[in-house]
PDB file of N, CA and C in Angstrom:
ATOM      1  N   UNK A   1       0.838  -1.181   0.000  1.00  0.00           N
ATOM      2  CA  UNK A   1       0.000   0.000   0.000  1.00  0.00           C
ATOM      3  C   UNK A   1       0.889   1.253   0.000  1.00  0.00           C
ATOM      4  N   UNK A   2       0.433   2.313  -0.751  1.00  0.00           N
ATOM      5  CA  UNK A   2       1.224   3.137  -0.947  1.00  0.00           C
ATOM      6  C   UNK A   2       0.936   4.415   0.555  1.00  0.00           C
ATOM      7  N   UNK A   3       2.319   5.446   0.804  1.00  0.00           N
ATOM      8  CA  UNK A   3       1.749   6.079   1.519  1.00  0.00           C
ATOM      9  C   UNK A   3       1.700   7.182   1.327  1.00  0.00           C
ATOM     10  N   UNK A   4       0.127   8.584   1.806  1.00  0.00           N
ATOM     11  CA  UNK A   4       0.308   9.257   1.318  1.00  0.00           C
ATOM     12  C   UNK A   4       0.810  10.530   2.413  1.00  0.00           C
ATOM     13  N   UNK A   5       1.564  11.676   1.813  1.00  0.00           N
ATOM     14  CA  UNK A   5       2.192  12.552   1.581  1.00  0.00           C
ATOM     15  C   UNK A   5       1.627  14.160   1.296  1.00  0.00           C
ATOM     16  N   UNK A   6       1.769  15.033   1.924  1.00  0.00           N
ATOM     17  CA  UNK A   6       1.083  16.316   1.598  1.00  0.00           C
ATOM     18  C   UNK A   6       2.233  17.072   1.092  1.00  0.00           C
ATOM     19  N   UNK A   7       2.048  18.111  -0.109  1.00  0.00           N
ATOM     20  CA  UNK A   7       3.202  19.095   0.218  1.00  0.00           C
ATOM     21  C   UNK A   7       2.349  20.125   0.122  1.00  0.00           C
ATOM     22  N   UNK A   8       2.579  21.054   0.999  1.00  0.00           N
ATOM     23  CA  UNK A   8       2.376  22.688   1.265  1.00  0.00           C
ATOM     24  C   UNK A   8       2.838  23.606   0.139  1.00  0.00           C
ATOM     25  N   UNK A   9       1.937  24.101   0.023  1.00  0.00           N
ATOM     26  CA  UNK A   9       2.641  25.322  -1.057  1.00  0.00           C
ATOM     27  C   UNK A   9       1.929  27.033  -0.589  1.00  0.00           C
ATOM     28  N   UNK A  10       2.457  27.637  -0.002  1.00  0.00           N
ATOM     29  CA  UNK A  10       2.260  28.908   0.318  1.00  0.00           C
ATOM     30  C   UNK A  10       2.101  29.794  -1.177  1.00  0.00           C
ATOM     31  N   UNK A  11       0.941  30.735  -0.950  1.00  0.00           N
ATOM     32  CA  UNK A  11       0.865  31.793  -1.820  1.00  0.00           C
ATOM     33  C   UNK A  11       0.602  33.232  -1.457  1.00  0.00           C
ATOM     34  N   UNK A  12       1.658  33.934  -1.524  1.00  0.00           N
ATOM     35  CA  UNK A  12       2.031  35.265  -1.092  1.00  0.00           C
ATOM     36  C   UNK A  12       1.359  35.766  -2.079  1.00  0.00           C
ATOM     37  N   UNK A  13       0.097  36.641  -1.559  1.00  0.00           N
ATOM     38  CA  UNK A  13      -1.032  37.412  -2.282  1.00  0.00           C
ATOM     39  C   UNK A  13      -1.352  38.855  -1.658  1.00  0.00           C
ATOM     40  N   UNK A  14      -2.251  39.741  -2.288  1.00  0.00           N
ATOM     41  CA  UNK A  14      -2.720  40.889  -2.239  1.00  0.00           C
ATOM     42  C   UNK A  14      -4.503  41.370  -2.108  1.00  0.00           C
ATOM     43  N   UNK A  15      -5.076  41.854  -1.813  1.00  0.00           N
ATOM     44  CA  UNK A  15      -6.088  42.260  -2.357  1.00  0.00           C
ATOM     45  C   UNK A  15      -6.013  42.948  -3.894  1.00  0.00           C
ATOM     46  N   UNK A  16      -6.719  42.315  -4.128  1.00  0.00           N
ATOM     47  CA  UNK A  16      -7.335  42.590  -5.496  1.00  0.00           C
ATOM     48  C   UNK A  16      -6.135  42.750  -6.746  1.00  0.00           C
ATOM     49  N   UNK A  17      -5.796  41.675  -6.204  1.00  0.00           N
ATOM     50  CA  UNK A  17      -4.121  41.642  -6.895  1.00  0.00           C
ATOM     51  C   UNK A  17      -4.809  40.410  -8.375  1.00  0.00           C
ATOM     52  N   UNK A  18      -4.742  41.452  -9.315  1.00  0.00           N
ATOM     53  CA  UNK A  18      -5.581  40.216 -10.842  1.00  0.00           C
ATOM     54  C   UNK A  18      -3.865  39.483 -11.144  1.00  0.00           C
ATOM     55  N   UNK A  19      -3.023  39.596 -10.959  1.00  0.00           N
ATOM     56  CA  UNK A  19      -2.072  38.414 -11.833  1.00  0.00           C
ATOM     57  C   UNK A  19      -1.908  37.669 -10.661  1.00  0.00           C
ATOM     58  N   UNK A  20      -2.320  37.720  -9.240  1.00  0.00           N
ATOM     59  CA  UNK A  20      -2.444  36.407  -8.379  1.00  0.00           C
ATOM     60  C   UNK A  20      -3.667  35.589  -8.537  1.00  0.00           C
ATOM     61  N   UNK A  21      -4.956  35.902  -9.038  1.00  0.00           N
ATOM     62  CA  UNK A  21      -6.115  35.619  -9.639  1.00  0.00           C
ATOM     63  C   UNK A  21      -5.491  34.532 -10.853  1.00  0.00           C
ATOM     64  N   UNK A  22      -4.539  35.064 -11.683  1.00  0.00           N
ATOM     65  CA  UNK A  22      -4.084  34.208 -12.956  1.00  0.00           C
ATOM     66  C   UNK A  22      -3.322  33.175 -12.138  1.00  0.00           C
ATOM     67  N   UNK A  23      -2.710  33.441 -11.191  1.00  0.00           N
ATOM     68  CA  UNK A  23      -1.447  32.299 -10.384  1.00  0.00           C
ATOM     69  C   UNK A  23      -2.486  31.096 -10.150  1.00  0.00           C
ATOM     70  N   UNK A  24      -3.429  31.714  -9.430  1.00  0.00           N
ATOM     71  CA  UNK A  24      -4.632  30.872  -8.971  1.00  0.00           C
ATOM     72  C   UNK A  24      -5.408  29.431 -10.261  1.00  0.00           C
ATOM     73  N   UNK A  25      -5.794  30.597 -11.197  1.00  0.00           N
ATOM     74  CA  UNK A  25      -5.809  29.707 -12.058  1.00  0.00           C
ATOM     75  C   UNK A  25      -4.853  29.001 -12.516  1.00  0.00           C
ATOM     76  N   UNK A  26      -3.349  29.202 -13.041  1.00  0.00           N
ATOM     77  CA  UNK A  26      -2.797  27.999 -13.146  1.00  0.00           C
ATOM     78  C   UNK A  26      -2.312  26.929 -12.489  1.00  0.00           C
ATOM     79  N   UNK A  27      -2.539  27.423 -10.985  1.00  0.00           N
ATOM     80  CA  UNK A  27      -2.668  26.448  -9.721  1.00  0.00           C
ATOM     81  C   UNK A  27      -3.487  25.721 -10.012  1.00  0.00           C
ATOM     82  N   UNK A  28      -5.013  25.980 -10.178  1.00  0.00           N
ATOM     83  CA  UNK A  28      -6.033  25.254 -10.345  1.00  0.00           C
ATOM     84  C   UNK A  28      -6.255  24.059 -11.622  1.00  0.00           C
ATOM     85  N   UNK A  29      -5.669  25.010 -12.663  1.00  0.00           N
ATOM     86  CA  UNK A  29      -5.160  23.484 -14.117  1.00  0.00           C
ATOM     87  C   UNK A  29      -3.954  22.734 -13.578  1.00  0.00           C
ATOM     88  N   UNK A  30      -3.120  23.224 -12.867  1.00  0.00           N
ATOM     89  CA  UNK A  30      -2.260  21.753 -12.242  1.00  0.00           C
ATOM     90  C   UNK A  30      -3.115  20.959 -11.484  1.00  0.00           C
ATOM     91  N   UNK A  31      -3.772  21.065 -10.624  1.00  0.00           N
ATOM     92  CA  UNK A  31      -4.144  20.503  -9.885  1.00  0.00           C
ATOM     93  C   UNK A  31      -5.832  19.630 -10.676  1.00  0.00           C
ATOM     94  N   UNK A  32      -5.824  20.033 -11.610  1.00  0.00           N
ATOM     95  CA  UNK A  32      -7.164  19.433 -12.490  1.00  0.00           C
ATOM     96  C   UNK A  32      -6.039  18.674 -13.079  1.00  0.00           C
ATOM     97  N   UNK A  33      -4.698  18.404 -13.479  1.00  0.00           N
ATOM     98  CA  UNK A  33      -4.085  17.539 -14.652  1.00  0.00           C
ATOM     99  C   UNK A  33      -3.655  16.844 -13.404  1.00  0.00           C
ATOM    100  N   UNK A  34      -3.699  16.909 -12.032  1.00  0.00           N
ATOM    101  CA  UNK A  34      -2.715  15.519 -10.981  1.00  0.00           C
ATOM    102  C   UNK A  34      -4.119  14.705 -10.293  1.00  0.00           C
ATOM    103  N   UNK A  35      -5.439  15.788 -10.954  1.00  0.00           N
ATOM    104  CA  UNK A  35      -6.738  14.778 -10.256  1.00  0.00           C
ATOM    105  C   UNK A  35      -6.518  13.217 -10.461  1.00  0.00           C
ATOM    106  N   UNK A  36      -6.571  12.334  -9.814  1.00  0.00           N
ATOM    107  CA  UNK A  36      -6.937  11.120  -9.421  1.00  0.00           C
ATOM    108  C   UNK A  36      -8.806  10.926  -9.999  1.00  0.00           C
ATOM    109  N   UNK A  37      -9.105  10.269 -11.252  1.00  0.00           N
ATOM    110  CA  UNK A  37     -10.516   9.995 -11.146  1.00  0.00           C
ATOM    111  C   UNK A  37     -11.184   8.874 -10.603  1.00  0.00           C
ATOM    112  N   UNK A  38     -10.468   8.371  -9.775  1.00  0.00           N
ATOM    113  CA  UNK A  38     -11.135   7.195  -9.047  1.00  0.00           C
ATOM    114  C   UNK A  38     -11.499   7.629  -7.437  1.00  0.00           C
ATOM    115  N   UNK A  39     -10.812   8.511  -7.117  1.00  0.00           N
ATOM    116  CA  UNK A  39     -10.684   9.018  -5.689  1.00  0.00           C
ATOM    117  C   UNK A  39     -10.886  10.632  -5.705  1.00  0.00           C
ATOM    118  N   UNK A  40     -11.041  11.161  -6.923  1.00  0.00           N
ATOM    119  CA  UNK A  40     -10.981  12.883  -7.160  1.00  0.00           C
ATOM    120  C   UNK A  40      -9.891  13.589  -6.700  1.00  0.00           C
ATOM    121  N   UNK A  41      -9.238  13.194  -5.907  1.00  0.00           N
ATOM    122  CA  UNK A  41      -8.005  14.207  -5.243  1.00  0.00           C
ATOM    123  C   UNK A  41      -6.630  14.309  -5.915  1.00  0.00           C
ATOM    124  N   UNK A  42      -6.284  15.096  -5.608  1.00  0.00           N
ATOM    125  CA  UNK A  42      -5.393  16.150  -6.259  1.00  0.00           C
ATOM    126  C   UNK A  42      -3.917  15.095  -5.751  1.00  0.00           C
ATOM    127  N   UNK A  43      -3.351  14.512  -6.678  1.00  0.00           N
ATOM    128  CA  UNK A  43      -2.060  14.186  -6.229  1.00  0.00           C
ATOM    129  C   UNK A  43      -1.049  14.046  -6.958  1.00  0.00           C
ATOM    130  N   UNK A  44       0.578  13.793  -6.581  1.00  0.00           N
ATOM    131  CA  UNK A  44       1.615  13.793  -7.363  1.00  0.00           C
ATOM    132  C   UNK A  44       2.442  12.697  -7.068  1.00  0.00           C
ATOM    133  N   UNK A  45       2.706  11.894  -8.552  1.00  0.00           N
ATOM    134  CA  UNK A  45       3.883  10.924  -7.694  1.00  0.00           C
ATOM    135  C   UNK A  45       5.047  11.022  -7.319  1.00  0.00           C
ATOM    136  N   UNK A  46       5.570  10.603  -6.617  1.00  0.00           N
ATOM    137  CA  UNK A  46       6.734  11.475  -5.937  1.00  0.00           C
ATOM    138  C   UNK A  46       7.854  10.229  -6.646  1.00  0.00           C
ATOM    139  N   UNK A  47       8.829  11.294  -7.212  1.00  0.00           N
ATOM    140  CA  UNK A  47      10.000  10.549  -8.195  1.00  0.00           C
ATOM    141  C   UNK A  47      10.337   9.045  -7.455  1.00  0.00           C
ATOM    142  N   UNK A  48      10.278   8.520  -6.213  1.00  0.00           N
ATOM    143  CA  UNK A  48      10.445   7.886  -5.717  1.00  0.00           C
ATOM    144  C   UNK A  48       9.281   6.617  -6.414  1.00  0.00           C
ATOM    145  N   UNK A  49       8.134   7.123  -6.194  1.00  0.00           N
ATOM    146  CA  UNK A  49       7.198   6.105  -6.627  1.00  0.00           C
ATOM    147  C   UNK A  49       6.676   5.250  -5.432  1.00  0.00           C
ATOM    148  N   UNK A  50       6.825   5.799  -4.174  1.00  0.00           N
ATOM    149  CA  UNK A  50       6.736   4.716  -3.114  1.00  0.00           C
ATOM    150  C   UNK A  50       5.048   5.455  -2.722  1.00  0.00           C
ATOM    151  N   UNK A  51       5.333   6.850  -2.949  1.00  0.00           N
ATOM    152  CA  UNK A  51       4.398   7.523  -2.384  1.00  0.00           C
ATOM    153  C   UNK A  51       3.344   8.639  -3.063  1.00  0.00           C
ATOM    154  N   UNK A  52       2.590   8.873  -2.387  1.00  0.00           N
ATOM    155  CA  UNK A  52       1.453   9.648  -3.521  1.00  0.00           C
ATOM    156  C   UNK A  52       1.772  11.518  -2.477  1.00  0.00           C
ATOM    157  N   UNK A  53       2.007  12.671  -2.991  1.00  0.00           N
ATOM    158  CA  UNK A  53       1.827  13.922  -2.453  1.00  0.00           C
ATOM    159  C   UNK A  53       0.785  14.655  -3.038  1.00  0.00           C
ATOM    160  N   UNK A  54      -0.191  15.109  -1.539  1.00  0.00           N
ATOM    161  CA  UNK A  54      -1.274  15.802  -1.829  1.00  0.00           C
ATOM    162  C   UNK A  54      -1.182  17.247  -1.846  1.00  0.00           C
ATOM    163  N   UNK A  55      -0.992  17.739  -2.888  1.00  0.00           N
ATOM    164  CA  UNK A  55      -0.831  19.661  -2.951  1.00  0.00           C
ATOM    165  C   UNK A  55      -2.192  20.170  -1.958  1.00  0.00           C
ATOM    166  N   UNK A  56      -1.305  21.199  -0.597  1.00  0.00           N
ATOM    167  CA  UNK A  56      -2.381  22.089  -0.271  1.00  0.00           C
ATOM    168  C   UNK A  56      -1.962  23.444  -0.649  1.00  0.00           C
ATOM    169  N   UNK A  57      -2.326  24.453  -0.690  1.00  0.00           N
ATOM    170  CA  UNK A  57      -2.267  25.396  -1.053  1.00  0.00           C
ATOM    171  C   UNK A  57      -3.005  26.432   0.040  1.00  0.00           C
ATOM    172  N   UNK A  58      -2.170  27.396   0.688  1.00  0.00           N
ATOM    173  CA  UNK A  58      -2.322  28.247   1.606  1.00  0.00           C
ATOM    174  C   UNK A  58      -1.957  29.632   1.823  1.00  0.00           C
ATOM    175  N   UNK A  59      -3.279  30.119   0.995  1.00  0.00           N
ATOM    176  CA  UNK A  59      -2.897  31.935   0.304  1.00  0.00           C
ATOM    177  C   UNK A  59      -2.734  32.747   2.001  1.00  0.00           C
ATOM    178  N   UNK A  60      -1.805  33.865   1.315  1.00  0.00           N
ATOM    179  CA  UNK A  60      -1.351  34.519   2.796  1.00  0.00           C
ATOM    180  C   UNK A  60      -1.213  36.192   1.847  1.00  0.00           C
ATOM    181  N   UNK A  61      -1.948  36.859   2.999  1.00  0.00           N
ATOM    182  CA  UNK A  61      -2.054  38.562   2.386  1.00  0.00           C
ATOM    183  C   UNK A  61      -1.206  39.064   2.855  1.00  0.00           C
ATOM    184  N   UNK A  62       0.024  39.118   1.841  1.00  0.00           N
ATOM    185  CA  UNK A  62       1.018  40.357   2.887  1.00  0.00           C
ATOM    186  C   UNK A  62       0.790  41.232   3.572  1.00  0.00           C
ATOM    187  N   UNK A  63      -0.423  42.153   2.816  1.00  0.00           N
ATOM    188  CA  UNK A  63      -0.343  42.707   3.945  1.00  0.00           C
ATOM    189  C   UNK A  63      -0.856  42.929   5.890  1.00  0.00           C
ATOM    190  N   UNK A  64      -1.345  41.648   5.985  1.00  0.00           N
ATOM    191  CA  UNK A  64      -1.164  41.624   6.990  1.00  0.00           C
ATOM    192  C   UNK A  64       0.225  41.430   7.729  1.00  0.00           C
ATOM    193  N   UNK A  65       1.279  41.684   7.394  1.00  0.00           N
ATOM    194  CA  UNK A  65       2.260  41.900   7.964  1.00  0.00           C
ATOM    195  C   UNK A  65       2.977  42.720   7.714  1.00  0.00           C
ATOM    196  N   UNK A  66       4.066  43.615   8.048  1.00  0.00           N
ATOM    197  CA  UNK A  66       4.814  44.320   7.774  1.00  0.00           C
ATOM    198  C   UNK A  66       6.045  43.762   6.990  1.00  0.00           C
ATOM    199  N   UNK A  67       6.648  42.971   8.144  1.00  0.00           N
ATOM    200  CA  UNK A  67       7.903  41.981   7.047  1.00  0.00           C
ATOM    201  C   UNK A  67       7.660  41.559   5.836  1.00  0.00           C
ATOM    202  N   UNK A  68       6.407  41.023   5.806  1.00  0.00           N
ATOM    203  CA  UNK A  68       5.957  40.038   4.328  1.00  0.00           C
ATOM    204  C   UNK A  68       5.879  41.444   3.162  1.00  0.00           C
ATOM    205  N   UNK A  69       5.424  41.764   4.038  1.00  0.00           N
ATOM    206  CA  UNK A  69       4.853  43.399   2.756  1.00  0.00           C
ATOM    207  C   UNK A  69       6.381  43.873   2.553  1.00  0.00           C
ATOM    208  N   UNK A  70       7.360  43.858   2.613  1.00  0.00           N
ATOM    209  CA  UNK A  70       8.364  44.850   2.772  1.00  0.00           C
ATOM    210  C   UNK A  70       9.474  43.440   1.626  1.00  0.00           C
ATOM    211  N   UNK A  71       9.247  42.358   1.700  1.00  0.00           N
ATOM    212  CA  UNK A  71       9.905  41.390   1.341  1.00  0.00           C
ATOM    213  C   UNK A  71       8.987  41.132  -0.182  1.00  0.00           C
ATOM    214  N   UNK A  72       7.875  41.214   0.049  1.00  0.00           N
ATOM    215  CA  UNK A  72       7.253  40.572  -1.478  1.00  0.00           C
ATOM    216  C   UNK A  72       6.158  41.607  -2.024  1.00  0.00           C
ATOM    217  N   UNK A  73       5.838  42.477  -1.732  1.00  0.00           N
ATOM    218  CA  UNK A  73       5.432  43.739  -2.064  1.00  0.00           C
ATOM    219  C   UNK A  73       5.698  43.861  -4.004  1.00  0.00           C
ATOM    220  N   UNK A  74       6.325  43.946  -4.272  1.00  0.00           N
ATOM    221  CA  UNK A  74       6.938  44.122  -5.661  1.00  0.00           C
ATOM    222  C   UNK A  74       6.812  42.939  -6.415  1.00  0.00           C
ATOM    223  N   UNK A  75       6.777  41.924  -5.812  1.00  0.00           N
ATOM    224  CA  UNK A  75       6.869  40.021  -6.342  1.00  0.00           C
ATOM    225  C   UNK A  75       5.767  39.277  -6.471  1.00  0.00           C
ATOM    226  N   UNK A  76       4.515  39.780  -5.385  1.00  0.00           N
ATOM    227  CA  UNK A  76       3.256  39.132  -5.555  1.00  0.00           C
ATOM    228  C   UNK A  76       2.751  38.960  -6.879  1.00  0.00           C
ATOM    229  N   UNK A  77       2.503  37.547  -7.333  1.00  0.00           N
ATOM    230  CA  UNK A  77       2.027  36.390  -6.416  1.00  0.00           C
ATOM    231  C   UNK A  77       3.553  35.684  -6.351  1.00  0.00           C
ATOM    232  N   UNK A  78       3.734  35.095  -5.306  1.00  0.00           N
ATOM    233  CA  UNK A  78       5.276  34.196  -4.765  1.00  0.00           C
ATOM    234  C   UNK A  78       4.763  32.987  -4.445  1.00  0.00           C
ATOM    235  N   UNK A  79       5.244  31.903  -5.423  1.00  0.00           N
ATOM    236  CA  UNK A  79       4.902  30.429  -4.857  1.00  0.00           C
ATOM    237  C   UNK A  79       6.042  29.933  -3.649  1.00  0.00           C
ATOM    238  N   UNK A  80       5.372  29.489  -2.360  1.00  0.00           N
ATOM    239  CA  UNK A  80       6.907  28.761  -1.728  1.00  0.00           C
ATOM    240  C   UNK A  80       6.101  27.502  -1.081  1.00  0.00           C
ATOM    241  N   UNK A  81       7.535  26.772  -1.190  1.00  0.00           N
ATOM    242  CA  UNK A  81       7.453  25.343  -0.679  1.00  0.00           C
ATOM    243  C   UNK A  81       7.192  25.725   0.787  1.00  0.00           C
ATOM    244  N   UNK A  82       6.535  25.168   1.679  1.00  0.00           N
ATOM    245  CA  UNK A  82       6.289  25.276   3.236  1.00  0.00           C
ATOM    246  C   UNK A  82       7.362  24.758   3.869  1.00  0.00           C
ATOM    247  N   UNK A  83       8.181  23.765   3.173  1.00  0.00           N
ATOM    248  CA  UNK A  83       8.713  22.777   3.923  1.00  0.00           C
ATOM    249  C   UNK A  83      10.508  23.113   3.624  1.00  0.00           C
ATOM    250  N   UNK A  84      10.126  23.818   2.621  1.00  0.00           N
ATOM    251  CA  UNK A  84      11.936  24.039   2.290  1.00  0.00           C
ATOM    252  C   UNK A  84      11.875  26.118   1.919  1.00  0.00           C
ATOM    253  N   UNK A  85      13.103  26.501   1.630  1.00  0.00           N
ATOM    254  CA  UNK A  85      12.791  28.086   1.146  1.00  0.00           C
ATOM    255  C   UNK A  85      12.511  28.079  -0.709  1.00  0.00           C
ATOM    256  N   UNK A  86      12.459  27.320  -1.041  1.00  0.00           N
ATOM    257  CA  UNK A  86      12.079  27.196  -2.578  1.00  0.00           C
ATOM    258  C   UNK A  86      11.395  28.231  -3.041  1.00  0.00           C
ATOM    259  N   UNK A  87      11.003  28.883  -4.030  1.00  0.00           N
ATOM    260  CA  UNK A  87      10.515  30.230  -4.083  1.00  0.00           C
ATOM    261  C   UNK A  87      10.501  29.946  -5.745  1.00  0.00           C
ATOM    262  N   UNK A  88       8.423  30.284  -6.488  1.00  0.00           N
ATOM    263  CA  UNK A  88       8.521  30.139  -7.693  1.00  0.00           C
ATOM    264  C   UNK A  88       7.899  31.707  -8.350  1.00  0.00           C
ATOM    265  N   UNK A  89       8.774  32.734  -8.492  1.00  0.00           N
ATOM    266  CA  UNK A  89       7.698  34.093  -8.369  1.00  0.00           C
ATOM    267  C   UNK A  89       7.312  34.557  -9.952  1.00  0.00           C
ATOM    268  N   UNK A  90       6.097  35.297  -9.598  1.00  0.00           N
ATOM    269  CA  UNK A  90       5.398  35.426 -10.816  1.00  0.00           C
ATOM    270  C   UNK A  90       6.391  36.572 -12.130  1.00  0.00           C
ATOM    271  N   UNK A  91       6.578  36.013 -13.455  1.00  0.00           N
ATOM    272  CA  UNK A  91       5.305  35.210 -14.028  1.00  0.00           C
ATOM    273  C   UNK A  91       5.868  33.680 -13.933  1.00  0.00           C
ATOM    274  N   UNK A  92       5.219  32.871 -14.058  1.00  0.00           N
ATOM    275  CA  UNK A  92       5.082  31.261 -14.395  1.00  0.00           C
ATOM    276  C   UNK A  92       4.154  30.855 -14.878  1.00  0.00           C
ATOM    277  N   UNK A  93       4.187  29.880 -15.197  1.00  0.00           N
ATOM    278  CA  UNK A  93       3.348  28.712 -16.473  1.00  0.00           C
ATOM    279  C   UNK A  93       3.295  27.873 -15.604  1.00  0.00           C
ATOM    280  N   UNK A  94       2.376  26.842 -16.351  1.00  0.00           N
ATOM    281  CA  UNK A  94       2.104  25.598 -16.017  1.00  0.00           C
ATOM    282  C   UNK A  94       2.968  24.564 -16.013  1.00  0.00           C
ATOM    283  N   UNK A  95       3.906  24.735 -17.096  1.00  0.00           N
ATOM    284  CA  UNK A  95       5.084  24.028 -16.868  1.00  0.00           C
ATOM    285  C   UNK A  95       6.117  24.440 -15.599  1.00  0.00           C
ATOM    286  N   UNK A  96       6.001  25.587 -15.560  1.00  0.00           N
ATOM    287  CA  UNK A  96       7.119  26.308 -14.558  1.00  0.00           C
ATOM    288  C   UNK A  96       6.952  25.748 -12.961  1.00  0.00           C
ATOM    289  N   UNK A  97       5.568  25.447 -13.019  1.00  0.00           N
ATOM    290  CA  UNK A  97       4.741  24.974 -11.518  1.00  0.00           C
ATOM    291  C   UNK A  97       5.022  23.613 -11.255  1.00  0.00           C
ATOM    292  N   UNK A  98       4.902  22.860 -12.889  1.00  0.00           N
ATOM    293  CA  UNK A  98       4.888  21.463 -12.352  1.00  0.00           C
ATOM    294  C   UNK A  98       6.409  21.039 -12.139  1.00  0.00           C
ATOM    295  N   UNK A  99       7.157  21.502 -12.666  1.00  0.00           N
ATOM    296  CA  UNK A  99       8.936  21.474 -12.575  1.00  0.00           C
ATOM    297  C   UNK A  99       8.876  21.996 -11.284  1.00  0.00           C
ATOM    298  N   UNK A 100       8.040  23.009 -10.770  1.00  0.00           N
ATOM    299  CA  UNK A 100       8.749  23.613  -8.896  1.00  0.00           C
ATOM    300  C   UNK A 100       8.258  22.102  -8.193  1.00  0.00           C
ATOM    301  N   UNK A 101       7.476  21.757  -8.460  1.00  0.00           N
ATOM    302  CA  UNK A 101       6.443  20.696  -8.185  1.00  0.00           C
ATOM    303  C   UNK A 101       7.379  19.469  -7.666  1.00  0.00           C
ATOM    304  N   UNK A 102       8.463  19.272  -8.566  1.00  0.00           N
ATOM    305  CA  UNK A 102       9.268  17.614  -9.209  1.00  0.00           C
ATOM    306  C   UNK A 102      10.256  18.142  -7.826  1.00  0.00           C
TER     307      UNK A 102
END
């Protein structure tokens, strides 16, 4: 039995920020091309193959902070790994996502 695996992906956003709206959407066609149709959920095989990773995705408004605002202010939308400092900032593609992805 295989085991499964989450990876976190933070998204450094804005109000009414339209090219994090576009990030969103190409978040959303990755995650429609790793659907599972037997189970619906969103997953990736992990190069290993032992295990299945479930993308969450967890938008964050700079400006509720000062640091964040002062660091990505200029960069929004910023993809980051939760788990490592990996950093995928806009613009990107769909390819660009699924390569941060691997």
């Amino acid at each position: 039995m295989l085991d499964i695996e989450r990876v976190k992906l933070i998204l450094y956003t804005g109000p009414n920020c339209s090219l994090c709206d576009l990030a969103i959407n190409i978040i959303e066609k990755c995650n429609a091309q790793r659907t599972d149709t037997t189970t619906k959920s969103t997953f990736q095989h992990s190069p290993s193959g032992s295990q299945l990773e479930r993308v969450e995705l967890e938008k964050i408004n700079i400006r509720d902070s000062a640091a964040l605002y002062h660091l990505y202010a200029s960069r929004i939308p910023v993809l980051k790994k939760a788990d490592n400092v990996s950093e995928l900032g806009w613009p990107f593609t769909l390819e660009d996502l699924i390569e941060f992805l691997q």
